[in-house]
N, C-alpha and C. Protein backbone atom coordinates (compact mmCIF):
# COMPACT_ATOMS: atom_id res chain seq x y z
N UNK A 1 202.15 94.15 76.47
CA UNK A 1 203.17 93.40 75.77
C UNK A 1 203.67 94.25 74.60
N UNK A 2 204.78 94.35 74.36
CA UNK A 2 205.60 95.04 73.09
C UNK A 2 205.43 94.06 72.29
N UNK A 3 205.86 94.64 70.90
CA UNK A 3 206.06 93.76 70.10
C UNK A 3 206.92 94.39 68.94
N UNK A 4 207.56 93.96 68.20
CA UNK A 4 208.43 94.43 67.41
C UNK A 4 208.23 93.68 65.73
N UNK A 5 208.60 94.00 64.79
CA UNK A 5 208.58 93.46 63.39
C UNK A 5 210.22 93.23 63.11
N UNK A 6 210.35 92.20 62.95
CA UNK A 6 212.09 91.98 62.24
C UNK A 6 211.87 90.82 61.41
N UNK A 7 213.18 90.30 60.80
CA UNK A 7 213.82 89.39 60.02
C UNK A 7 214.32 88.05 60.72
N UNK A 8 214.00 87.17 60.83
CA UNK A 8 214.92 85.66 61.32
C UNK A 8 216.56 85.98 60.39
N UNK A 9 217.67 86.44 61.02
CA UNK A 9 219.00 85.91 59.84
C UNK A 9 219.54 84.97 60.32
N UNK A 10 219.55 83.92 61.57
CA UNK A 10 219.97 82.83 61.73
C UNK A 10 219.18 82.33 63.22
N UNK A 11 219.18 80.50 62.95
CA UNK A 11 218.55 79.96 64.00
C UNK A 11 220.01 79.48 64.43
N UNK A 12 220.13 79.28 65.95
CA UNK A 12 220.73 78.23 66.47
C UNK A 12 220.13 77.21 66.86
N UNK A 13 221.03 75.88 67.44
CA UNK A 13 220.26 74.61 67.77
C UNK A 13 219.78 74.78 69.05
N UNK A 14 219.93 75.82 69.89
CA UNK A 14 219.33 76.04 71.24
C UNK A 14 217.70 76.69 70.98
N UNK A 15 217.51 76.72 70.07
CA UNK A 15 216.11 77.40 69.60
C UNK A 15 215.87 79.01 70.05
N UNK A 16 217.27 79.07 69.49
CA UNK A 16 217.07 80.64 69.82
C UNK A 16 217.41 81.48 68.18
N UNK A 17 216.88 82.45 67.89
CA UNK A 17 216.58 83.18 66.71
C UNK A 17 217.48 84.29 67.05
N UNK A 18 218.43 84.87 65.94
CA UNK A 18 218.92 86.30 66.10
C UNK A 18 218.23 86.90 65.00
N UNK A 19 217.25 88.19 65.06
CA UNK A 19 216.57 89.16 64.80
C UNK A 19 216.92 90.02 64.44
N UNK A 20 216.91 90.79 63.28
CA UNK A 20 217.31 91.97 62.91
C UNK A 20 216.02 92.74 62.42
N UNK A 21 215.93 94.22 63.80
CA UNK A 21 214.79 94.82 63.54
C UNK A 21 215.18 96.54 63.38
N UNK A 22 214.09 97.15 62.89
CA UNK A 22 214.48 98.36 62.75
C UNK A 22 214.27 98.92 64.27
N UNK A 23 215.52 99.58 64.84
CA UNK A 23 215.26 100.88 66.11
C UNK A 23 214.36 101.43 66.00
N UNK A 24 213.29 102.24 66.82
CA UNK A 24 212.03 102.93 66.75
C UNK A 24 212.41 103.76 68.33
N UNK A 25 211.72 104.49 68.28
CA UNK A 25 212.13 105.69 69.24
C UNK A 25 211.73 105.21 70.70
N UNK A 26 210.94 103.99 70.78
CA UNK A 26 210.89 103.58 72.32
C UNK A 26 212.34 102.59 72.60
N UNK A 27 213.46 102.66 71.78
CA UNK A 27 214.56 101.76 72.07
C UNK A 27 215.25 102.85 73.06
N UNK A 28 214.89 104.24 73.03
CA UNK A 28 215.79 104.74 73.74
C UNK A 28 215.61 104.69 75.29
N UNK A 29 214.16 104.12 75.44
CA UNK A 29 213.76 104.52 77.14
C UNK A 29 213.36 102.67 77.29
N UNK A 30 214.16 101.92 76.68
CA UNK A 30 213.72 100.95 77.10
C UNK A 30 214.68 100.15 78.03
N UNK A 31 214.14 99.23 79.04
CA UNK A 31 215.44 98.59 80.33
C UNK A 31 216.13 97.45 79.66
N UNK A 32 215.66 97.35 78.14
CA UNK A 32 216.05 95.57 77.61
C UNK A 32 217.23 96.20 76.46
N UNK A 33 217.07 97.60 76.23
CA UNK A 33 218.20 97.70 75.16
C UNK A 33 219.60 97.23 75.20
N UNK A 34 220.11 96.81 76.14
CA UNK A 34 221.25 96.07 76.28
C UNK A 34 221.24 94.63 76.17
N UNK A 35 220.15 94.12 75.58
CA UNK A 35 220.42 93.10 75.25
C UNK A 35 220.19 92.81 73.41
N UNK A 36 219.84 94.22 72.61
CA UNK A 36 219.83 94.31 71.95
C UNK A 36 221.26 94.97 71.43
N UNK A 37 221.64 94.67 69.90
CA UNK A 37 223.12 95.03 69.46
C UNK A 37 222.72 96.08 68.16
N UNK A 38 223.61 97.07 68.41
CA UNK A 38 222.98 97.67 67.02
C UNK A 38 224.17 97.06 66.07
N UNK A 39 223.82 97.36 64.71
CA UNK A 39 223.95 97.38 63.75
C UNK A 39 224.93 98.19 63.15
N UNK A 40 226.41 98.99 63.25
CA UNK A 40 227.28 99.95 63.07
C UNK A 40 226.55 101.19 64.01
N UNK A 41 225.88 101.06 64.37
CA UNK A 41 225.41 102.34 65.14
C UNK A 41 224.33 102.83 64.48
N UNK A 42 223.62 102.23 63.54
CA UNK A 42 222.70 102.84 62.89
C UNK A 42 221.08 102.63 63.41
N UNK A 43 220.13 102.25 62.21
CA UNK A 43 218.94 102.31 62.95
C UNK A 43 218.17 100.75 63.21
N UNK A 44 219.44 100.17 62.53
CA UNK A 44 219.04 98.37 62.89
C UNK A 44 219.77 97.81 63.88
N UNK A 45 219.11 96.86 64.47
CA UNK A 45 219.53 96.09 65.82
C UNK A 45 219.20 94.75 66.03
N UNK A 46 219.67 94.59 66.22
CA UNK A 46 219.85 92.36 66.87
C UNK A 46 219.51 92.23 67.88
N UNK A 47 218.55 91.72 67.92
CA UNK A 47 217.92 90.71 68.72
C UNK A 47 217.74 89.38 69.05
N UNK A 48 218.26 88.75 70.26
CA UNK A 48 217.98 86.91 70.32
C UNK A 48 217.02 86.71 70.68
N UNK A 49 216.09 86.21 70.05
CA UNK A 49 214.96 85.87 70.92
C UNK A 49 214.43 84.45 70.59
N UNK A 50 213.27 84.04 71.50
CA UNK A 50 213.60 82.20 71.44
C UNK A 50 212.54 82.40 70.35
N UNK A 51 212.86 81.16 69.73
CA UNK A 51 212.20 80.74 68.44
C UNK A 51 210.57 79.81 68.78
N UNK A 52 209.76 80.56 69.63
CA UNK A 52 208.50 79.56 69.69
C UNK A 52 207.50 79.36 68.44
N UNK A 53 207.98 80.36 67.43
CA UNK A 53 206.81 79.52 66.25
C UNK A 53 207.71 78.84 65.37
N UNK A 54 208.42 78.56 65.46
CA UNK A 54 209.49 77.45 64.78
C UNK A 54 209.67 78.57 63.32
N UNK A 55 210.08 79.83 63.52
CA UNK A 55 210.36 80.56 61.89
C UNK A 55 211.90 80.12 61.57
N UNK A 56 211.72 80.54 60.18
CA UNK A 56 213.34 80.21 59.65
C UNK A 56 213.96 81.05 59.08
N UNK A 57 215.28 81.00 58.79
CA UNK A 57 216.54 82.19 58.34
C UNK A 57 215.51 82.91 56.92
N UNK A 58 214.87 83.96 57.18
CA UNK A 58 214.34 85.23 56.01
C UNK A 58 213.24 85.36 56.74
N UNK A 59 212.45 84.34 57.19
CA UNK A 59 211.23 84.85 57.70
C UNK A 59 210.92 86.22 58.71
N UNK A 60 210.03 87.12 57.76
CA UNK A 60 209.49 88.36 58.72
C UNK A 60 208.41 88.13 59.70
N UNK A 61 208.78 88.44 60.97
CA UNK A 61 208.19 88.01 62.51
C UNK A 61 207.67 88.91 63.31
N UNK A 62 207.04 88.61 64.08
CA UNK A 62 207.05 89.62 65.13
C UNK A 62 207.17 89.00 66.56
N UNK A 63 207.98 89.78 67.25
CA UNK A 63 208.95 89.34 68.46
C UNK A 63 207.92 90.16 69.47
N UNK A 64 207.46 89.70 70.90
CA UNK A 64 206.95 90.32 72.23
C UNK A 64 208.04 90.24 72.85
N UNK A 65 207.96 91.41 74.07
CA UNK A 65 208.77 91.61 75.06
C UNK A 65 207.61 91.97 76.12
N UNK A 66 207.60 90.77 77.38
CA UNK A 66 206.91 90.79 78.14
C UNK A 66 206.89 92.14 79.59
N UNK A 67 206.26 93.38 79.32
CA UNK A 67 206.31 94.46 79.80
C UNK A 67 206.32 94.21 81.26
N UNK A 68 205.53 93.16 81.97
CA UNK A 68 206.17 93.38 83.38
C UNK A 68 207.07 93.01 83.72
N UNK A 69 207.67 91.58 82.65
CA UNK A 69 209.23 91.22 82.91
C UNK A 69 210.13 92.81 83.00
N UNK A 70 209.63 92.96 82.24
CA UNK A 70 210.83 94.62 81.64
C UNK A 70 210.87 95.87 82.96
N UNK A 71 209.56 95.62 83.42
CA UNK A 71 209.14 96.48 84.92
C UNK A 71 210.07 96.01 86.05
N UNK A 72 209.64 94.78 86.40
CA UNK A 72 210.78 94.22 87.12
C UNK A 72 211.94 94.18 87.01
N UNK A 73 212.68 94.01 85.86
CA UNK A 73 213.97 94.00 85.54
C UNK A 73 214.70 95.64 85.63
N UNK A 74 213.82 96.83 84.82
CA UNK A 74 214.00 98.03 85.22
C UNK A 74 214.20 98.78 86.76
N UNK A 75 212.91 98.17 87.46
CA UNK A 75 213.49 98.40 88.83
C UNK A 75 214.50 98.06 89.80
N UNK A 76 214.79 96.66 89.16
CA UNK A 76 215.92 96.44 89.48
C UNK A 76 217.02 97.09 89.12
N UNK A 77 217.14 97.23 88.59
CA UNK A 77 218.57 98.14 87.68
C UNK A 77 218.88 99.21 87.57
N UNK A 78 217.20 100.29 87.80
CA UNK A 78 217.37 102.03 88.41
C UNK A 78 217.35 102.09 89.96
N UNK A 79 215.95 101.78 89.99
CA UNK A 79 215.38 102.47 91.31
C UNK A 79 215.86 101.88 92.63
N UNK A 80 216.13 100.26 92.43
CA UNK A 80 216.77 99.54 93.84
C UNK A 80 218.01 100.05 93.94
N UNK A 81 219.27 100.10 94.07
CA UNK A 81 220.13 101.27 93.81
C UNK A 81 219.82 102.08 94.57
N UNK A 82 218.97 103.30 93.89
CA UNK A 82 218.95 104.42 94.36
C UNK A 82 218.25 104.41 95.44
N UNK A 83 217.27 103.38 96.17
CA UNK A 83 216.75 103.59 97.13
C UNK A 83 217.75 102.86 98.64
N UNK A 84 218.89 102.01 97.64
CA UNK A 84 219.34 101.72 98.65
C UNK A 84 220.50 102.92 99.21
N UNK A 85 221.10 103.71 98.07
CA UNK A 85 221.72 103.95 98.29
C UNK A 85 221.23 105.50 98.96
N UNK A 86 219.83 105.75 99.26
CA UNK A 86 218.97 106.75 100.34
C UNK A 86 219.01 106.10 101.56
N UNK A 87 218.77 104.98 101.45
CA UNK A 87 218.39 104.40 103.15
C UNK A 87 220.13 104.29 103.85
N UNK A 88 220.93 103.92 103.34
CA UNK A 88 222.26 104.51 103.72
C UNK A 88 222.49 105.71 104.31
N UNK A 89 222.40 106.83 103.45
CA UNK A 89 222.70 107.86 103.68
C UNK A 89 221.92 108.68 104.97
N UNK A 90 220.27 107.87 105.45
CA UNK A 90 219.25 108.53 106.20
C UNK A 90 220.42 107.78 107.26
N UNK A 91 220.29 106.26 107.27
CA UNK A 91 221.09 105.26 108.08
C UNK A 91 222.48 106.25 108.78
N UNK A 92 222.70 106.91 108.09
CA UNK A 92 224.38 107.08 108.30
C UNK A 92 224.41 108.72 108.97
N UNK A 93 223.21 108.99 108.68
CA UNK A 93 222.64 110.67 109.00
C UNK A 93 222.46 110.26 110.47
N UNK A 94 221.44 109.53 110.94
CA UNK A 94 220.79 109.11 112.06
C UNK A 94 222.16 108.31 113.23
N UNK A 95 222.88 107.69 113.06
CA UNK A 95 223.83 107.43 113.72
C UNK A 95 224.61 108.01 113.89
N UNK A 96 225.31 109.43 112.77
CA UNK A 96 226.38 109.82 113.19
C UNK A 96 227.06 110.29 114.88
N UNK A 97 225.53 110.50 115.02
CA UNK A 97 226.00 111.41 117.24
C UNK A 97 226.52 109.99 117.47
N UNK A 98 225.41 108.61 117.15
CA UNK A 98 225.88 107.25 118.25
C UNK A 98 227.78 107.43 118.02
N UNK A 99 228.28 107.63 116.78
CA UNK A 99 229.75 107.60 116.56
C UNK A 99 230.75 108.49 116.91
N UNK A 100 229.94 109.78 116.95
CA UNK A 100 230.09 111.17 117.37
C UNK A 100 231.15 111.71 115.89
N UNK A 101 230.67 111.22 115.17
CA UNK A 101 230.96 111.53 113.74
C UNK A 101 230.39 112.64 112.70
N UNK A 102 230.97 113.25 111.68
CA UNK A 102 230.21 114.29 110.91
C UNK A 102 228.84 113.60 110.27
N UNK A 103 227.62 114.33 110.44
CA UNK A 103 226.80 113.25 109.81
C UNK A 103 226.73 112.92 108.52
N UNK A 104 227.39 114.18 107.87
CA UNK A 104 227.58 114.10 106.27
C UNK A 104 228.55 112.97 105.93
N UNK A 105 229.42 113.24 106.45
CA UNK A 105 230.81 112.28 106.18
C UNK A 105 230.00 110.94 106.19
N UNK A 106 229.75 110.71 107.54
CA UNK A 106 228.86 109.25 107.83
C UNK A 106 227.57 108.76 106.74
N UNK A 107 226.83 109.78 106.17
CA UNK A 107 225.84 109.44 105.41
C UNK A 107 226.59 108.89 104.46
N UNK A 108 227.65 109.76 103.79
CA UNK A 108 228.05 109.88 102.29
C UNK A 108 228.38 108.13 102.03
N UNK A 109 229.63 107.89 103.52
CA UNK A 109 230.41 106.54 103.35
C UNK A 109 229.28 105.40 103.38
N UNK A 110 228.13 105.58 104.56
CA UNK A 110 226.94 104.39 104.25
C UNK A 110 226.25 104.34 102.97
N UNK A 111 225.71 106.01 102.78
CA UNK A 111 224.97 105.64 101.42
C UNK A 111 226.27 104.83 100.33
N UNK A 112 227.21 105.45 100.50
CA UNK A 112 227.92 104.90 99.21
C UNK A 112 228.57 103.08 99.32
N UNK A 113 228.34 103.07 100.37
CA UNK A 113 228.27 101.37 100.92
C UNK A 113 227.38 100.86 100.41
N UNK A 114 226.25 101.12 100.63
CA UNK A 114 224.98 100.62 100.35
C UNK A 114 224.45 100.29 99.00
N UNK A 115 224.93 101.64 98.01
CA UNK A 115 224.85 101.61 97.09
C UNK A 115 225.75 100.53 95.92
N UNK A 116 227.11 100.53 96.66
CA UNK A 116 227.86 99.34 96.07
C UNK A 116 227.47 98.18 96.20
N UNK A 117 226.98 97.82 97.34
CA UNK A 117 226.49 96.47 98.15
C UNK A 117 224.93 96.26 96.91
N UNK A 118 224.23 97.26 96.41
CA UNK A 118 223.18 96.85 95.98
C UNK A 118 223.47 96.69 94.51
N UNK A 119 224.59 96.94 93.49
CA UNK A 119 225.30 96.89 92.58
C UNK A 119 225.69 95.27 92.23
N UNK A 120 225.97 95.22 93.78
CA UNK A 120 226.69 93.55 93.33
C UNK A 120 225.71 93.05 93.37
N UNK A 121 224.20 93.06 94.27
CA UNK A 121 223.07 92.27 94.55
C UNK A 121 222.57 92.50 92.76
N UNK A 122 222.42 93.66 92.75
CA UNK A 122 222.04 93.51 90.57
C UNK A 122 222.75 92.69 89.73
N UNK A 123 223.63 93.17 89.64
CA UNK A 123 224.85 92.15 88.83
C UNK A 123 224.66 90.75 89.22
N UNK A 124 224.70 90.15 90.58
CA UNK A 124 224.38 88.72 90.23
C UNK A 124 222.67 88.31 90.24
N UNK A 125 221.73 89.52 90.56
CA UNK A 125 220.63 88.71 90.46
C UNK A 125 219.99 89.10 88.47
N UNK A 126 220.83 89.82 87.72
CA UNK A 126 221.06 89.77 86.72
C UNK A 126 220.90 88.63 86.52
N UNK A 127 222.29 87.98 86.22
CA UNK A 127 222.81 87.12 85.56
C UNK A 127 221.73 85.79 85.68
N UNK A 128 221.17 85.72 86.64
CA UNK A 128 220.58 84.71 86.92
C UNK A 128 219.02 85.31 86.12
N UNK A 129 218.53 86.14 85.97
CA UNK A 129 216.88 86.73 85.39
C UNK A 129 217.35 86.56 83.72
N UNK A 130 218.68 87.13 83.29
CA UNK A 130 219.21 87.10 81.64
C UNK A 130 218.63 85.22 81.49
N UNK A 131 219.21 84.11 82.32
CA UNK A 131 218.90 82.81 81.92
C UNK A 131 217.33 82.70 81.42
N UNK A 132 216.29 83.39 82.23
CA UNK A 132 214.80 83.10 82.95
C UNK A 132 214.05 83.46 81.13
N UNK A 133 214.05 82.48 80.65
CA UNK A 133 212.50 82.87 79.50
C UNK A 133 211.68 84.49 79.11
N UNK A 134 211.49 84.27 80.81
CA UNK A 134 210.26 85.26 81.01
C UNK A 134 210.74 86.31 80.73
N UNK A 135 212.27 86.64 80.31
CA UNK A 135 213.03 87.95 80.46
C UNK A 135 213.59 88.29 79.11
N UNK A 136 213.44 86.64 78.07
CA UNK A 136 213.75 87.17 77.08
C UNK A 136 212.67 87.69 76.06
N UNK A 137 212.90 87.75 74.58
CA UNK A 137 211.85 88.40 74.10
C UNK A 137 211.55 86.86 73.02
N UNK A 138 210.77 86.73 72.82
CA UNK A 138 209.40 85.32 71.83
C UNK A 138 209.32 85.73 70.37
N UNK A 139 209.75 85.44 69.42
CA UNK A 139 209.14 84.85 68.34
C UNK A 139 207.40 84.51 68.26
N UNK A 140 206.37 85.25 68.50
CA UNK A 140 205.27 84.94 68.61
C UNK A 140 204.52 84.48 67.39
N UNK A 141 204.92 85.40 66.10
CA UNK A 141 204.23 84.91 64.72
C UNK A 141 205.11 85.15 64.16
N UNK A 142 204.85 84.40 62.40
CA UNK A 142 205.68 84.50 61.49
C UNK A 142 205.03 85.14 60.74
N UNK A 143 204.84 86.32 59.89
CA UNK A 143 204.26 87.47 58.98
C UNK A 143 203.71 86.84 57.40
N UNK A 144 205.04 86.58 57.15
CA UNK A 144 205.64 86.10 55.87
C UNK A 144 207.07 85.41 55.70
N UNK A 145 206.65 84.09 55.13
CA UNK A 145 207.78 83.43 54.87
C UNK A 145 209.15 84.00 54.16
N UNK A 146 210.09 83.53 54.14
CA UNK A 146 211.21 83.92 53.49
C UNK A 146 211.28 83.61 52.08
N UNK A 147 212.14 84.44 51.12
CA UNK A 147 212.31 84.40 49.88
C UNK A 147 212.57 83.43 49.41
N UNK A 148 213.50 82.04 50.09
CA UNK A 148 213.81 81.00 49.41
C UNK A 148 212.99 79.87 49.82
N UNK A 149 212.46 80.02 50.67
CA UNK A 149 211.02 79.13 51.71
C UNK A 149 209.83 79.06 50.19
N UNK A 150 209.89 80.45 49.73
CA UNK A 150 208.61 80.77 48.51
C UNK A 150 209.05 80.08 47.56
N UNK A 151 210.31 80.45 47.16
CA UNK A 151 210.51 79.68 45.64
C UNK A 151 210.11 78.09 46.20
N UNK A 152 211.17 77.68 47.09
CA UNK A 152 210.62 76.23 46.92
C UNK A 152 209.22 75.71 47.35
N UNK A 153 208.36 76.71 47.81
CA UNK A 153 206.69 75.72 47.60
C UNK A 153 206.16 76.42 46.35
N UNK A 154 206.83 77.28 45.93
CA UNK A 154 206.50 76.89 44.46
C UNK A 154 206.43 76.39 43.48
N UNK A 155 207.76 75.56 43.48
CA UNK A 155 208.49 74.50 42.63
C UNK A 155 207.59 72.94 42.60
N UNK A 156 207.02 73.19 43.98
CA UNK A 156 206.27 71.51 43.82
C UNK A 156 204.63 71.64 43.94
């Protein structure tokens, strides 16, 4: 499981938290960075993630990102692709005599069939894993309360 350190700067009523955490050098090889926003391009980034310990706007947190969700979701998004778009090209190698076609020509147009065809299968089985919990990243603890959370249990 990952885990990250950020800021709560706003809850919505869907119980979801936007996060502002510092970038760290595993953002660059990670499959979830697109669902993170940077910050002008710098070294901070936004994060939604659901609010399960009920923190509030200042509170410092720490957010998990469930690593085999991220496995699964990664393979989906590199390696299926590219394996489809091999089994095409073997596909399109191996038939060309049945067509009496160049086999290159024939590989290139299946693999590159294949490869489109598995593009759209990502894109909508996307959209549907982005809804799924398991894919987003948790609010697991709250560190330390926020600055105006303190003053007022101090006051009473």
């Amino acid at each position: 499981m990952a885990t990250e350190v950020g800021i709560v700067t706003e809850i919505s009523e869907s119980n979801m938290a936007l996060v502002t955490t510092q970038r760290s050098g595993t953002c660059d090889s990670c499959g979830a960075k697109s669902m993170c926003h940077s910050l002008g391009g710098g070294k901070e980034a936004q994060v939604n993630a659901i609010n399960s310990a009920n923190a509030r706007v200042g509170d410092r947190i720490v957010i998990s990102f469930q690593t085999t969700s991220l496995m699964k979701a990664m393979f989906l998004l590199y390696a299926f692709p590219i394996i489809c778009l091999l089994s095409g090209a073997i596909i399109g190698h191996n038939f060309a005599p049945v067509f009496q076609m160049n086999s290159s020509a024939l590989s290139a147009i299946i693999g590159f069939l294949f490869f489109f065809m598995a593009l759209c299968f990502v894109k909508k089985r996307a959209d549907r894993l982005a809804s799924k919990d398991a894919y987003r990243p948790k609010i697991i603890r709250i560190l330390e309360r926020g600055a105006a959370e303190q003053k007022q249990e101090m006051t009473m």
